[in-house]
N, C-alpha and C. Protein backbone atom coordinates (compact mmCIF):
# COMPACT_ATOMS: atom_id res chain seq x y z
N UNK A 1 21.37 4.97 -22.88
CA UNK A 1 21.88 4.08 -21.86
C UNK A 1 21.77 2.65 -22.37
N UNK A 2 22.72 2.12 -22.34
CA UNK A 2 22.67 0.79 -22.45
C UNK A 2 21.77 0.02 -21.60
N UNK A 3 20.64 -0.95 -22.42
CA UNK A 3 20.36 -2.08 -21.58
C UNK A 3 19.81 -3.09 -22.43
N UNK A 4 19.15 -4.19 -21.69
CA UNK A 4 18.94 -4.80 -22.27
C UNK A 4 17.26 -5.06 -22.65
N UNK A 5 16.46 -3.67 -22.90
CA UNK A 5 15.34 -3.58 -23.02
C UNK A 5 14.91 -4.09 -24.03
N UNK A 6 13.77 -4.85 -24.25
CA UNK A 6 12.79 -5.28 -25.05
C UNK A 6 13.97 -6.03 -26.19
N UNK A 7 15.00 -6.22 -25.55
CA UNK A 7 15.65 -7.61 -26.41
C UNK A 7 15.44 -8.73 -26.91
N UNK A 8 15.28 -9.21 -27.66
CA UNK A 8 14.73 -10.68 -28.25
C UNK A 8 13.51 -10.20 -28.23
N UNK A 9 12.40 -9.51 -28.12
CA UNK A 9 10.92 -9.69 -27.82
C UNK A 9 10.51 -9.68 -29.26
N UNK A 10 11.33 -9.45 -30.25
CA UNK A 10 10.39 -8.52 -31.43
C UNK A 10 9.31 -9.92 -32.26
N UNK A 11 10.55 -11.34 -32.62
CA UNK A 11 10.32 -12.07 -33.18
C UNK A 11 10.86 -13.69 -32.32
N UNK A 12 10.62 -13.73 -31.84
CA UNK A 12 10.71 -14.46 -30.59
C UNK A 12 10.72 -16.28 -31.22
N UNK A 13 11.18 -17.16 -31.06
CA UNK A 13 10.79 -18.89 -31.36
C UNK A 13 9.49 -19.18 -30.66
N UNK A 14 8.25 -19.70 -30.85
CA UNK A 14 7.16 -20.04 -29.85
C UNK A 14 8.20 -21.04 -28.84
N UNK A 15 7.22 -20.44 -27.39
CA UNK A 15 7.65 -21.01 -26.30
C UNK A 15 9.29 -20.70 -26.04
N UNK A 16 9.89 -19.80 -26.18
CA UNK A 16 10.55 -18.98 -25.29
C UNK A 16 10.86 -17.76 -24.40
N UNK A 17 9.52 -17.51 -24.85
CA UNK A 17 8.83 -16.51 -23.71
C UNK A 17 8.11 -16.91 -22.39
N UNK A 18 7.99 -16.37 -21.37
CA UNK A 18 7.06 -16.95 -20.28
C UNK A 18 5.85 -17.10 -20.61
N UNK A 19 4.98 -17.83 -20.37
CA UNK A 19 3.80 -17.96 -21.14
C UNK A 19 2.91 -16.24 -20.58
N UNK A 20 2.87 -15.76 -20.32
CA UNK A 20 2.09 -14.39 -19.35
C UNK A 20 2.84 -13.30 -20.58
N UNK A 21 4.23 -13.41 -20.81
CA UNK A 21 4.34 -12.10 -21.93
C UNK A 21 4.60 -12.33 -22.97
N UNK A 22 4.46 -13.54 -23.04
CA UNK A 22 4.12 -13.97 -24.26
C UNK A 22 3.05 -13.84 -25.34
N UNK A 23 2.05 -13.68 -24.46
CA UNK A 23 0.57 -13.42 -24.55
C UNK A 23 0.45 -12.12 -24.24
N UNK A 24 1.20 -10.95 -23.93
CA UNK A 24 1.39 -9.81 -23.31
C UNK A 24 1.51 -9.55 -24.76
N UNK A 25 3.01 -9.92 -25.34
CA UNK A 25 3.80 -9.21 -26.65
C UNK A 25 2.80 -9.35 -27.56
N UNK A 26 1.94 -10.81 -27.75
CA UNK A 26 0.89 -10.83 -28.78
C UNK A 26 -0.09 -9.90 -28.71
N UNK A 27 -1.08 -9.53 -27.79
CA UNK A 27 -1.62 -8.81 -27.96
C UNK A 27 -1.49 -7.26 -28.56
N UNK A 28 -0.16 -6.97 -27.60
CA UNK A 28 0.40 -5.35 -27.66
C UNK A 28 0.51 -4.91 -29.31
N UNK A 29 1.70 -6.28 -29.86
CA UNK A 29 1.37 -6.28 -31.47
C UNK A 29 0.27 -5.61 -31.68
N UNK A 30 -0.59 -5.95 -31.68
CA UNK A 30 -2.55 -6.44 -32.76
C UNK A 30 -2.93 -4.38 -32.20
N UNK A 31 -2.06 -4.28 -31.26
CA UNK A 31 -3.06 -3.00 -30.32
C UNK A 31 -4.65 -3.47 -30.00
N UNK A 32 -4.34 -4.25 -29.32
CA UNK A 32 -5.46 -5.31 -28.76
C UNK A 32 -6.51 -3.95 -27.93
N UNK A 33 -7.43 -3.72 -27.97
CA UNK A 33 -8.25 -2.60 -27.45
C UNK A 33 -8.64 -2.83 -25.80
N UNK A 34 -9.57 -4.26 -25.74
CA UNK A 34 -9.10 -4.48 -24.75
C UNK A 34 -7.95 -4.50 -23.87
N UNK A 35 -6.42 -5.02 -23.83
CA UNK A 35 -5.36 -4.78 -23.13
C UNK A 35 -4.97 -3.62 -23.21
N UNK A 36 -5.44 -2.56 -24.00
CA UNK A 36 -4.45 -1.55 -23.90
C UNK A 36 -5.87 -0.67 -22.86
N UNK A 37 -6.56 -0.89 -22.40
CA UNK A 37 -7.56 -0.37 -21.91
C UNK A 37 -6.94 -1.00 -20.05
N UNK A 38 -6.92 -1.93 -20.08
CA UNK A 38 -6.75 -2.50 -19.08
C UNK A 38 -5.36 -2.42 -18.54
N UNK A 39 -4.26 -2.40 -19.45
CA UNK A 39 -3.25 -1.42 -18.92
C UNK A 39 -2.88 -0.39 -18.39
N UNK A 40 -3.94 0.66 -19.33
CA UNK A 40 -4.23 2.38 -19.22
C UNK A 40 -4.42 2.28 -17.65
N UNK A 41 -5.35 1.43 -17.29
CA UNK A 41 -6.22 1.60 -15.48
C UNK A 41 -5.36 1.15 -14.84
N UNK A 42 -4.16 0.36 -14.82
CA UNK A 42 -2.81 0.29 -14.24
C UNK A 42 -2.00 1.32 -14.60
N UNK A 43 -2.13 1.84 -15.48
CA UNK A 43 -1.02 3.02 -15.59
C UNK A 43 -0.05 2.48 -16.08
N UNK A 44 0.01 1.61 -17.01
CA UNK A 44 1.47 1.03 -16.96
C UNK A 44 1.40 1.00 -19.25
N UNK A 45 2.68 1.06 -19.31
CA UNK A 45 3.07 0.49 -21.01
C UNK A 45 4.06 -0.10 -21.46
N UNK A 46 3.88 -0.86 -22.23
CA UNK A 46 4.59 -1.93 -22.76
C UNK A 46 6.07 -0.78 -23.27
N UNK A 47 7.34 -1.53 -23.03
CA UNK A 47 8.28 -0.79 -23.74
C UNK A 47 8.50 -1.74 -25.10
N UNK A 48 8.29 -0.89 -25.65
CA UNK A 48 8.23 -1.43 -27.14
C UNK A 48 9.81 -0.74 -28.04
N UNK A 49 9.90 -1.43 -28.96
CA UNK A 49 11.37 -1.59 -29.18
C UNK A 49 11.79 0.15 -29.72
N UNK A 50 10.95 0.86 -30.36
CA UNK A 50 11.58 1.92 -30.53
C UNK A 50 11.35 3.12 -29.31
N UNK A 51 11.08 2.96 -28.19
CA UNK A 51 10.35 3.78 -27.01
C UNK A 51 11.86 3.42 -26.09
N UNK A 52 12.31 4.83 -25.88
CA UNK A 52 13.56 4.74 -24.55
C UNK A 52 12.57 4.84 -23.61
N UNK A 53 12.25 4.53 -22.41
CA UNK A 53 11.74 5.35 -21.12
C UNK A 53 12.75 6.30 -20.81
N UNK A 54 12.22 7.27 -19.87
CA UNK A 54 12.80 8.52 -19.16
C UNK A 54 14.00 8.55 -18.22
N UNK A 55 13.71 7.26 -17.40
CA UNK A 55 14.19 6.89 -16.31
C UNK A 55 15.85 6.08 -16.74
N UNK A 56 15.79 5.65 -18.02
CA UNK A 56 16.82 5.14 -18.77
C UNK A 56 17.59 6.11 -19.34
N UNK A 57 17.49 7.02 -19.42
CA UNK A 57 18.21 8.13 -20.12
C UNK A 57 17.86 9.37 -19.57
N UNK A 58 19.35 9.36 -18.48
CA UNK A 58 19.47 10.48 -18.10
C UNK A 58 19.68 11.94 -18.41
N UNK A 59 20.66 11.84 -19.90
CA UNK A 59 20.73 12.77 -20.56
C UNK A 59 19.26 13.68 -21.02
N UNK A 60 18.28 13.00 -20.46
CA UNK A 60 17.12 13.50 -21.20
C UNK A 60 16.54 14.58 -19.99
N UNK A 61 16.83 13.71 -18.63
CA UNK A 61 15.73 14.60 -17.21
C UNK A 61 17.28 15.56 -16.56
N UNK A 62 18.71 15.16 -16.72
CA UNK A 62 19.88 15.78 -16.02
C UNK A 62 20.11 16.92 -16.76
N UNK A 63 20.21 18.03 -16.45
CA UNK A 63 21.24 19.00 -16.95
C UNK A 63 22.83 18.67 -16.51
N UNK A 64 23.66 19.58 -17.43
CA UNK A 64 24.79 19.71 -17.49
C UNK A 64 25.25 19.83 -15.99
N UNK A 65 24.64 20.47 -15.48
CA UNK A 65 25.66 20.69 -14.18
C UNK A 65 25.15 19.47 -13.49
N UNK A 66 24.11 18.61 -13.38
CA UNK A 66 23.68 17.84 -12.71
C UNK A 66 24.68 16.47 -13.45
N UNK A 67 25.19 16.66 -14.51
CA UNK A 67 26.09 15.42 -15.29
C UNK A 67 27.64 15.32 -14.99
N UNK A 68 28.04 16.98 -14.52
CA UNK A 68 29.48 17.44 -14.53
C UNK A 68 29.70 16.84 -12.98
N UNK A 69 28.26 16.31 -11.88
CA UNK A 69 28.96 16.06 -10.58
C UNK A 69 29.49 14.61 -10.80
N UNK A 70 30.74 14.04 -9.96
CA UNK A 70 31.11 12.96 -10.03
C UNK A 70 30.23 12.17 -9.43
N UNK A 71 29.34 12.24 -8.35
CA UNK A 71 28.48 11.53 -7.82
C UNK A 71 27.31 11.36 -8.73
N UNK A 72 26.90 12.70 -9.67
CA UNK A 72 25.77 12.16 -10.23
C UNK A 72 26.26 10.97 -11.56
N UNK A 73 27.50 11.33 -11.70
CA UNK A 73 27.54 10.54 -13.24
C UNK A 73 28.29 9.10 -12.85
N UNK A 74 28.59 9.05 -11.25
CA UNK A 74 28.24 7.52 -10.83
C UNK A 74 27.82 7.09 -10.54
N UNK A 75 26.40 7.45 -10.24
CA UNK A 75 25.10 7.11 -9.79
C UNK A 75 24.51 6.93 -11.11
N UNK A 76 24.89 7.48 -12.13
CA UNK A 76 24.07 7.06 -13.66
C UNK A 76 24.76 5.98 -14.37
N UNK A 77 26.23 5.43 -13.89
CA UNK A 77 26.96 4.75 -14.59
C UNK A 77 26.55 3.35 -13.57
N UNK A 78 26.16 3.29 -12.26
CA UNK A 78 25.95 2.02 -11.90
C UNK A 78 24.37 1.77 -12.63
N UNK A 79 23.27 2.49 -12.56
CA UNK A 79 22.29 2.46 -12.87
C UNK A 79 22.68 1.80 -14.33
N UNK A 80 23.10 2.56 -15.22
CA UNK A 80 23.29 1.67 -16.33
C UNK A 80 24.08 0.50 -16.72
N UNK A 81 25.08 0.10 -15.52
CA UNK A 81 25.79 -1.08 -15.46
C UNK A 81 24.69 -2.30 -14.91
N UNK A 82 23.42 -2.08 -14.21
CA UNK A 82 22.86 -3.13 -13.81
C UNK A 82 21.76 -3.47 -14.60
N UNK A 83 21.40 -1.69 -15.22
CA UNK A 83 20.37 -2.11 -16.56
C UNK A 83 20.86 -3.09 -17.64
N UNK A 84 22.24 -3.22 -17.78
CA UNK A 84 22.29 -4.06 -18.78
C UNK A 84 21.83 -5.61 -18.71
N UNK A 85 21.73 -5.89 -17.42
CA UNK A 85 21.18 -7.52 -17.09
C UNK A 85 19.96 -7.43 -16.64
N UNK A 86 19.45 -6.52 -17.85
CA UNK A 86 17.70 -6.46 -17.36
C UNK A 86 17.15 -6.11 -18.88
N UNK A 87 15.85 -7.05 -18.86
CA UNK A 87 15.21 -7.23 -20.01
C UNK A 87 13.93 -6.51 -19.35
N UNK A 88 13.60 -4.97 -19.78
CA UNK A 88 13.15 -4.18 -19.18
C UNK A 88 11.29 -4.26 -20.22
N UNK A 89 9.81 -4.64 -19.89
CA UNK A 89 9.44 -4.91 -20.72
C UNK A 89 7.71 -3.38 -20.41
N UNK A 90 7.65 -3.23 -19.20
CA UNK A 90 6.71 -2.34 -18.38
C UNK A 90 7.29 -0.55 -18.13
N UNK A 91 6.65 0.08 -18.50
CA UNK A 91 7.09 1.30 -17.68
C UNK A 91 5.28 1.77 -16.86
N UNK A 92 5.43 2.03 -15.78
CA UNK A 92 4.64 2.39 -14.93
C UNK A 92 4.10 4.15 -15.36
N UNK A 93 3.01 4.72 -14.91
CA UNK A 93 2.62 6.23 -14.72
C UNK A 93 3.70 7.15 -14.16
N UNK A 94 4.24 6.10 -13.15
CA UNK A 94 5.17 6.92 -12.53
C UNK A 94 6.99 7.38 -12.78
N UNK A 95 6.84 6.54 -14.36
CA UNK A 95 8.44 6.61 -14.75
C UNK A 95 8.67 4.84 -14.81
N UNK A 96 8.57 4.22 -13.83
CA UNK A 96 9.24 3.63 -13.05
C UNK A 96 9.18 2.28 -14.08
N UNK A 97 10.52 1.22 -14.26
CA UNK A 97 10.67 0.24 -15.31
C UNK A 97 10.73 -0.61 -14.46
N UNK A 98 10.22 -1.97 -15.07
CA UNK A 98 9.94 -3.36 -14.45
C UNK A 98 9.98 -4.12 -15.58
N UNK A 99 10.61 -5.35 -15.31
CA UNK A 99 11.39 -6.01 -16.36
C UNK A 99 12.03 -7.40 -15.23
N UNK A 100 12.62 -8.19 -16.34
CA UNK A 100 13.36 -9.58 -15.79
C UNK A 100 14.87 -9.11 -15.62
N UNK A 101 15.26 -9.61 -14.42
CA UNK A 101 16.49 -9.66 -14.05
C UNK A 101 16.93 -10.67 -14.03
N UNK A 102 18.41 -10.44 -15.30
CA UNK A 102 19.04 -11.90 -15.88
C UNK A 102 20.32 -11.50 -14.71
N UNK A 103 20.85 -10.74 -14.18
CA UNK A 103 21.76 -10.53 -13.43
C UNK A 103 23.26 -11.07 -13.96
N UNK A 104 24.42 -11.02 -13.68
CA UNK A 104 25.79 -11.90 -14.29
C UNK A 104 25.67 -12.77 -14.79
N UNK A 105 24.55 -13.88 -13.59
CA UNK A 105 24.84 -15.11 -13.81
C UNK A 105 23.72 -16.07 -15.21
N UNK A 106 23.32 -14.60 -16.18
CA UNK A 106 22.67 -14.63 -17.37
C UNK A 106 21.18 -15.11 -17.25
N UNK A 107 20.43 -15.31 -16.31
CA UNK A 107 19.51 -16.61 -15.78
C UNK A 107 18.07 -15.84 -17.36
N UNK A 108 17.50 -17.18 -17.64
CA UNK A 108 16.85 -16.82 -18.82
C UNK A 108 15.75 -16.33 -18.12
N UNK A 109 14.72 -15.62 -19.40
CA UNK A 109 13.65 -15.25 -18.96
C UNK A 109 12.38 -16.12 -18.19
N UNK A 110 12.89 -17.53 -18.10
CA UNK A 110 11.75 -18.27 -17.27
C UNK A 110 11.94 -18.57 -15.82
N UNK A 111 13.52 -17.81 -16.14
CA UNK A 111 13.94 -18.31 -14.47
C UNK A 111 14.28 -17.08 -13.79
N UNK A 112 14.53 -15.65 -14.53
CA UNK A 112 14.66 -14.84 -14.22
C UNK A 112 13.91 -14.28 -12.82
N UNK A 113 14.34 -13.36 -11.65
CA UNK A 113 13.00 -12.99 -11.01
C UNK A 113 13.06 -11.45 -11.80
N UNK A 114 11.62 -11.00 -11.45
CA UNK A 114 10.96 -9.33 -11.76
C UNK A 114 11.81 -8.55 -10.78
N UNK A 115 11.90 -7.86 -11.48
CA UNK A 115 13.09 -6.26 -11.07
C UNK A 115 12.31 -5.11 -10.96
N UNK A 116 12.59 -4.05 -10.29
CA UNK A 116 11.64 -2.72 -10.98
C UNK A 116 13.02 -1.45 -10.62
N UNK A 117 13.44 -0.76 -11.56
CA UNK A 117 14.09 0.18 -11.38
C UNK A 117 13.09 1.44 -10.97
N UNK A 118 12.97 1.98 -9.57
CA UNK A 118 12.21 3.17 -8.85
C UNK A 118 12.37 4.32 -9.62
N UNK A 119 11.54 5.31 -9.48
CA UNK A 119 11.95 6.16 -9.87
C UNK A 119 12.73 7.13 -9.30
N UNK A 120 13.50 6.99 -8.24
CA UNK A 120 14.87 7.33 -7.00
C UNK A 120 15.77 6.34 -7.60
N UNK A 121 15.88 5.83 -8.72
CA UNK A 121 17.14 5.26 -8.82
C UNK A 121 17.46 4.15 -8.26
N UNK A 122 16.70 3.34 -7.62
CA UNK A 122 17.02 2.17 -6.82
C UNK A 122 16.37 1.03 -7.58
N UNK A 123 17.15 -0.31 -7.07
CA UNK A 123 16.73 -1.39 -7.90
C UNK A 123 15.77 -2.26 -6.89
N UNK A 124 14.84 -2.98 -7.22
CA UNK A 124 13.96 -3.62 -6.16
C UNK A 124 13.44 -5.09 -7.32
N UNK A 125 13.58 -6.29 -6.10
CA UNK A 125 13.05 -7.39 -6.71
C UNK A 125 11.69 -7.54 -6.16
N UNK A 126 11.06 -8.03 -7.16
CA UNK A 126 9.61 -8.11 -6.90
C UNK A 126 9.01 -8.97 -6.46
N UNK A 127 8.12 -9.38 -5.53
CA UNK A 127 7.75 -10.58 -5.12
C UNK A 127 6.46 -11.38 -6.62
N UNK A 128 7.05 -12.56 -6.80
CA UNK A 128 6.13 -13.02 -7.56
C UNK A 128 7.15 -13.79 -9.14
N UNK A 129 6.40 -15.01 -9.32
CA UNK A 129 7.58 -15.81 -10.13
C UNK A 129 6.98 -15.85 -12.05
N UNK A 130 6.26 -14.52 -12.13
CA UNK A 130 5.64 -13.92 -13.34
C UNK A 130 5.51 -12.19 -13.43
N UNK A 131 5.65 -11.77 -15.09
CA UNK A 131 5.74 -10.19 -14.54
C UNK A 131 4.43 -9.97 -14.44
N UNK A 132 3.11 -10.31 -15.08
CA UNK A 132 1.73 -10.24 -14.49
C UNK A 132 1.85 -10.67 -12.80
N UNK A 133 1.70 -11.10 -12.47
CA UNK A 133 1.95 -11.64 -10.80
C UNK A 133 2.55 -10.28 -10.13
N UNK A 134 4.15 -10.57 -10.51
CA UNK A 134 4.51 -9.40 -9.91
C UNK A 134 4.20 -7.62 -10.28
N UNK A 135 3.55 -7.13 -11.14
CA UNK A 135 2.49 -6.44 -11.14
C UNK A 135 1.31 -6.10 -10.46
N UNK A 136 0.63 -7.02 -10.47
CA UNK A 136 -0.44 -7.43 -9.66
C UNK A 136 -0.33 -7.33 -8.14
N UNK A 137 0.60 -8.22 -7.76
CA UNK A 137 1.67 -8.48 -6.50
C UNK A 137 1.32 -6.45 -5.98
N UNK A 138 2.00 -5.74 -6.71
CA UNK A 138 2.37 -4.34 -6.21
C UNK A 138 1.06 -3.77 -6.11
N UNK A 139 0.22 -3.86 -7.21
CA UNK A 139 -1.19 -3.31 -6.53
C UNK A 139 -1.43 -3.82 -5.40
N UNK A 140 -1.53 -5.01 -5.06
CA UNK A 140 -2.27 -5.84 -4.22
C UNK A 140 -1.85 -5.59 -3.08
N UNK A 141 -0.70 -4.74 -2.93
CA UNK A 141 -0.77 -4.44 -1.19
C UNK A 141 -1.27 -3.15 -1.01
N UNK A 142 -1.52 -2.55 -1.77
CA UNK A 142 -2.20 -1.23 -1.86
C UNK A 142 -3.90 -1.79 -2.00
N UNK A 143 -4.35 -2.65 -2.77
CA UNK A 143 -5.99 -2.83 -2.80
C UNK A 143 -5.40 -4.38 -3.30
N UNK A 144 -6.02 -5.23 -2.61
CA UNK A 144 -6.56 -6.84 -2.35
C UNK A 144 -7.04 -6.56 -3.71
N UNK A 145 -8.44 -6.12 -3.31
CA UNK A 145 -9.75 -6.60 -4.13
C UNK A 145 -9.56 -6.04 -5.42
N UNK A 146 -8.76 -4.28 -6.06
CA UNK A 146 -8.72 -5.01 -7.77
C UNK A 146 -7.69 -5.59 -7.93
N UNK A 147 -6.95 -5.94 -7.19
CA UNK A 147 -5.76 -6.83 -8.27
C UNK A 147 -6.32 -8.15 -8.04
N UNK A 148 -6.68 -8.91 -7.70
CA UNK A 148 -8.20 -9.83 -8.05
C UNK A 148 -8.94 -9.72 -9.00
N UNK A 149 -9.69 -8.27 -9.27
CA UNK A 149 -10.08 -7.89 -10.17
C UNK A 149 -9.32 -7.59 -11.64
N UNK A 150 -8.15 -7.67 -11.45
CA UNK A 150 -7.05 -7.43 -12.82
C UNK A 150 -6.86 -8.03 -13.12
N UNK A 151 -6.50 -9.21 -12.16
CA UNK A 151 -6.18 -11.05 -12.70
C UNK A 151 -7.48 -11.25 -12.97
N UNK A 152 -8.55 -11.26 -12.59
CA UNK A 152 -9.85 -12.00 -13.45
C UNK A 152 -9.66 -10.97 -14.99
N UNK A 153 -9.53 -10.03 -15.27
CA UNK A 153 -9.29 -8.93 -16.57
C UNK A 153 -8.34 -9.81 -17.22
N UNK A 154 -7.13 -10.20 -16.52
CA UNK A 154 -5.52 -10.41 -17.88
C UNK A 154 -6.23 -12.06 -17.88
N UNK A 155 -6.48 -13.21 -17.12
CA UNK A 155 -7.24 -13.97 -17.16
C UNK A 155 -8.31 -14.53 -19.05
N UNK A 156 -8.87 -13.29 -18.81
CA UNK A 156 -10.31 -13.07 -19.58
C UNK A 156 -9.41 -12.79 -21.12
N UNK A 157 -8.76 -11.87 -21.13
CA UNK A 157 -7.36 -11.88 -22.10
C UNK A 157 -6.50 -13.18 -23.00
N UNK A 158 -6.64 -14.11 -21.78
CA UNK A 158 -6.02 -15.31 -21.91
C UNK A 158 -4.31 -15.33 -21.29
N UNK A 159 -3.92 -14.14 -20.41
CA UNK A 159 -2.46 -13.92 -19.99
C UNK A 159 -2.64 -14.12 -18.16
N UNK A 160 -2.26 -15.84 -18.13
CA UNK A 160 -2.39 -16.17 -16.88
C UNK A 160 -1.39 -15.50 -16.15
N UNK A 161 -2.36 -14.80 -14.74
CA UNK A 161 -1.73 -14.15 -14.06
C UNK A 161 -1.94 -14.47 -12.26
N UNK A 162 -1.35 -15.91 -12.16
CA UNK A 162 -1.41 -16.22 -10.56
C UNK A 162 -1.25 -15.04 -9.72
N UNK A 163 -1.93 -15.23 -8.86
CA UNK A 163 -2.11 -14.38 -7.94
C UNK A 163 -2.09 -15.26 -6.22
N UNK A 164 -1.32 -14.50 -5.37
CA UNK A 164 -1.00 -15.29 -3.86
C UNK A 164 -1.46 -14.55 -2.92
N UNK A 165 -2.07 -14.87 -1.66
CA UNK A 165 -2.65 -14.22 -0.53
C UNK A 165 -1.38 -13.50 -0.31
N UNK A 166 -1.37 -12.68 1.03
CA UNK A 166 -0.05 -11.97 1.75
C UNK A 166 0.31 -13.24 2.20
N UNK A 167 0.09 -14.09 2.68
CA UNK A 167 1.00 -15.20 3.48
C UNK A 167 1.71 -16.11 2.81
N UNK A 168 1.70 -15.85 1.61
CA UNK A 168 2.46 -16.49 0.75
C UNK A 168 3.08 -16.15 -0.37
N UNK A 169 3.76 -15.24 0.21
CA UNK A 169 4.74 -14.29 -1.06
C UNK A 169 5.54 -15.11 -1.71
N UNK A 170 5.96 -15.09 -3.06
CA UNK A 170 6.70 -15.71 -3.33
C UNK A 170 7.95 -14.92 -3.78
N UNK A 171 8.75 -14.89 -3.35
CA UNK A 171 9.68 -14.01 -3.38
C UNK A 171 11.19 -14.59 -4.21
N UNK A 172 10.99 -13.92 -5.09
CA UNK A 172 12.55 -14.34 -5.86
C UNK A 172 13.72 -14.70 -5.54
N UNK A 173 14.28 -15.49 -6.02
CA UNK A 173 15.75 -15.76 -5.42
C UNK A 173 16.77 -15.03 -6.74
N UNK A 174 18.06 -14.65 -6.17
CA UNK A 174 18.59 -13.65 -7.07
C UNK A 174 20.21 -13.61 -6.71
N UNK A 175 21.09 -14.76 -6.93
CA UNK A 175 22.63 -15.08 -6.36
C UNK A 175 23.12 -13.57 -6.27
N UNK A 176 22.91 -12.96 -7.17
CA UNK A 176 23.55 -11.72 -7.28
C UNK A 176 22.13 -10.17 -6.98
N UNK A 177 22.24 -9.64 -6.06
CA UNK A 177 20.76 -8.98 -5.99
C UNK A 177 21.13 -7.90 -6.56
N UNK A 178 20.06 -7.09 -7.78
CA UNK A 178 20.30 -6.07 -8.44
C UNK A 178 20.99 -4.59 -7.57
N UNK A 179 20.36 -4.09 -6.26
CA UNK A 179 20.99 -3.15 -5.33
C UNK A 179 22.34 -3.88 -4.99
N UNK A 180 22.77 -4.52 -4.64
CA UNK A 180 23.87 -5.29 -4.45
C UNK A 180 25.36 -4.41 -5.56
N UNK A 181 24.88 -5.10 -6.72
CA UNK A 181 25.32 -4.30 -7.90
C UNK A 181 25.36 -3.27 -8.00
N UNK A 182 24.31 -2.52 -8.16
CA UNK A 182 24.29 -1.37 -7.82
C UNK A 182 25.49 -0.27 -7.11
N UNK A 183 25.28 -1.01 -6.15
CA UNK A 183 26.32 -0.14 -4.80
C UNK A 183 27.52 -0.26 -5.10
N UNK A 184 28.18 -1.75 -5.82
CA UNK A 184 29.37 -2.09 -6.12
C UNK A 184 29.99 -1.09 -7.42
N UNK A 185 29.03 -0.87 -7.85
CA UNK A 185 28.96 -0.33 -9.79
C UNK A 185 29.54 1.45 -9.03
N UNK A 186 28.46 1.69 -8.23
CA UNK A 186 28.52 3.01 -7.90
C UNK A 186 30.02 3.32 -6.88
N UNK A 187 30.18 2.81 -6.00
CA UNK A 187 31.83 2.88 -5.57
C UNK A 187 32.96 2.60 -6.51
N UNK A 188 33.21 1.90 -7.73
CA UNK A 188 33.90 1.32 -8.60
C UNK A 188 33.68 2.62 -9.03
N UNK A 189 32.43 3.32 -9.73
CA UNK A 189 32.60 4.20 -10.88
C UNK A 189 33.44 5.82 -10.03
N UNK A 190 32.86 5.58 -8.29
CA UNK A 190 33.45 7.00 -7.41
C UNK A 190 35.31 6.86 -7.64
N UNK A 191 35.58 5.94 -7.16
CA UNK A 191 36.93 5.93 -6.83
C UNK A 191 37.59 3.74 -7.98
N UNK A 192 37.94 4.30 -9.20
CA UNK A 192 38.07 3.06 -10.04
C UNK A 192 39.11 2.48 -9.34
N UNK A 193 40.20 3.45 -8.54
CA UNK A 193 41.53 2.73 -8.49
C UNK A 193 41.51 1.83 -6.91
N UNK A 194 40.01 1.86 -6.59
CA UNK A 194 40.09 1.10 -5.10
C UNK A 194 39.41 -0.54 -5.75
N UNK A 195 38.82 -0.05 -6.66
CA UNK A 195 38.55 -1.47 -7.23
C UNK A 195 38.79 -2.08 -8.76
């Protein structure tokens, strides 16, 4: 499937990364013992440039008859029309990819907001204006107190990871919202000649 995973990350100019995966990519390099320990207890891994995730390639979890329906193989063709404006850098325990959404309107990785493709196929923006944050952010409505505890961990790392009470979400802005796309991608791919 086409996207735009772990693009530019390999060899990067200093300071065109967000400062949080920036310090993410450095470590992951080194196989930093610490971060990869502290990832493990999130459940989560770096997509690294030769690693497809699961959830990106359908051909891998669909059988044939599940590829031959027109609904399923336009439900895989919008999915991969919106992956392409996503710099996909996390895969979760659960499948599930989280990454920057550059969307049409190309927006770079500092302005980008966090995306997470579900593992149902749906696209979701993440509250939080860092992918540590918005990480964190997703524990944190499930348990306060370790994602407190994770940011003092990525912190200790040196990969600043703000962290916001519930009353102050910070929630992405996104001209074009990834489900948005989505839906458009998926009617376009059902019936091409209505759009």
């Amino acid at each position: 499937m086409a996207s735009a995973a772990y693009a530019g990350f390999h060899a990067p100019p200093p300071g065109s990364l967000p400062a949080d995966l920036e310090a993410l990519l450095r470590l992951w390099r080194r196989q930093h013992p610490p971060l990869l320990q502290l990832l493990a207890e999130l459940g989560c891994t770096v997509i690294d440039h030769d690693y497809q995730p699961a959830l990106l390639d359908p051909e891998g979890y669909l059988s044939r008859a599940d590829l031959a329906d027109p609904m399923v193989r336009a439900r895989c063709a919008a999915i991969e029309g919106v992956s392409a404006y996503i710099s996909f850098v996390i895969e979760n325990d659960e499948g599930e990819v989280i990454g920057y959404w550059h969307g049409p309107e190309q927006r770079s990785l500092h302005e980008a907001p966090i995306v997470k493709l579900e593992a149902r196929g749906r696209f979701q923006l993440l509250p939080g204006r860092h992918l540590i944050e918005a990480l964190l952010g997703e524990l944190g409505r499930a348990d306060p107190a370790a994602a407190g505890d994770f940011a003092r961990l990525f912190a200790g790392l040196g990969i600043a990871a703000p962290t916001r009470g519930r009353s102050e979400p910070a929630w992405p802005d996104a001209a074009t919202h990834p489900a948005s796309l989505q839906q458009r991608l998926y009617e376009a791919a059902l019936d091409p000649r209505r759009h």
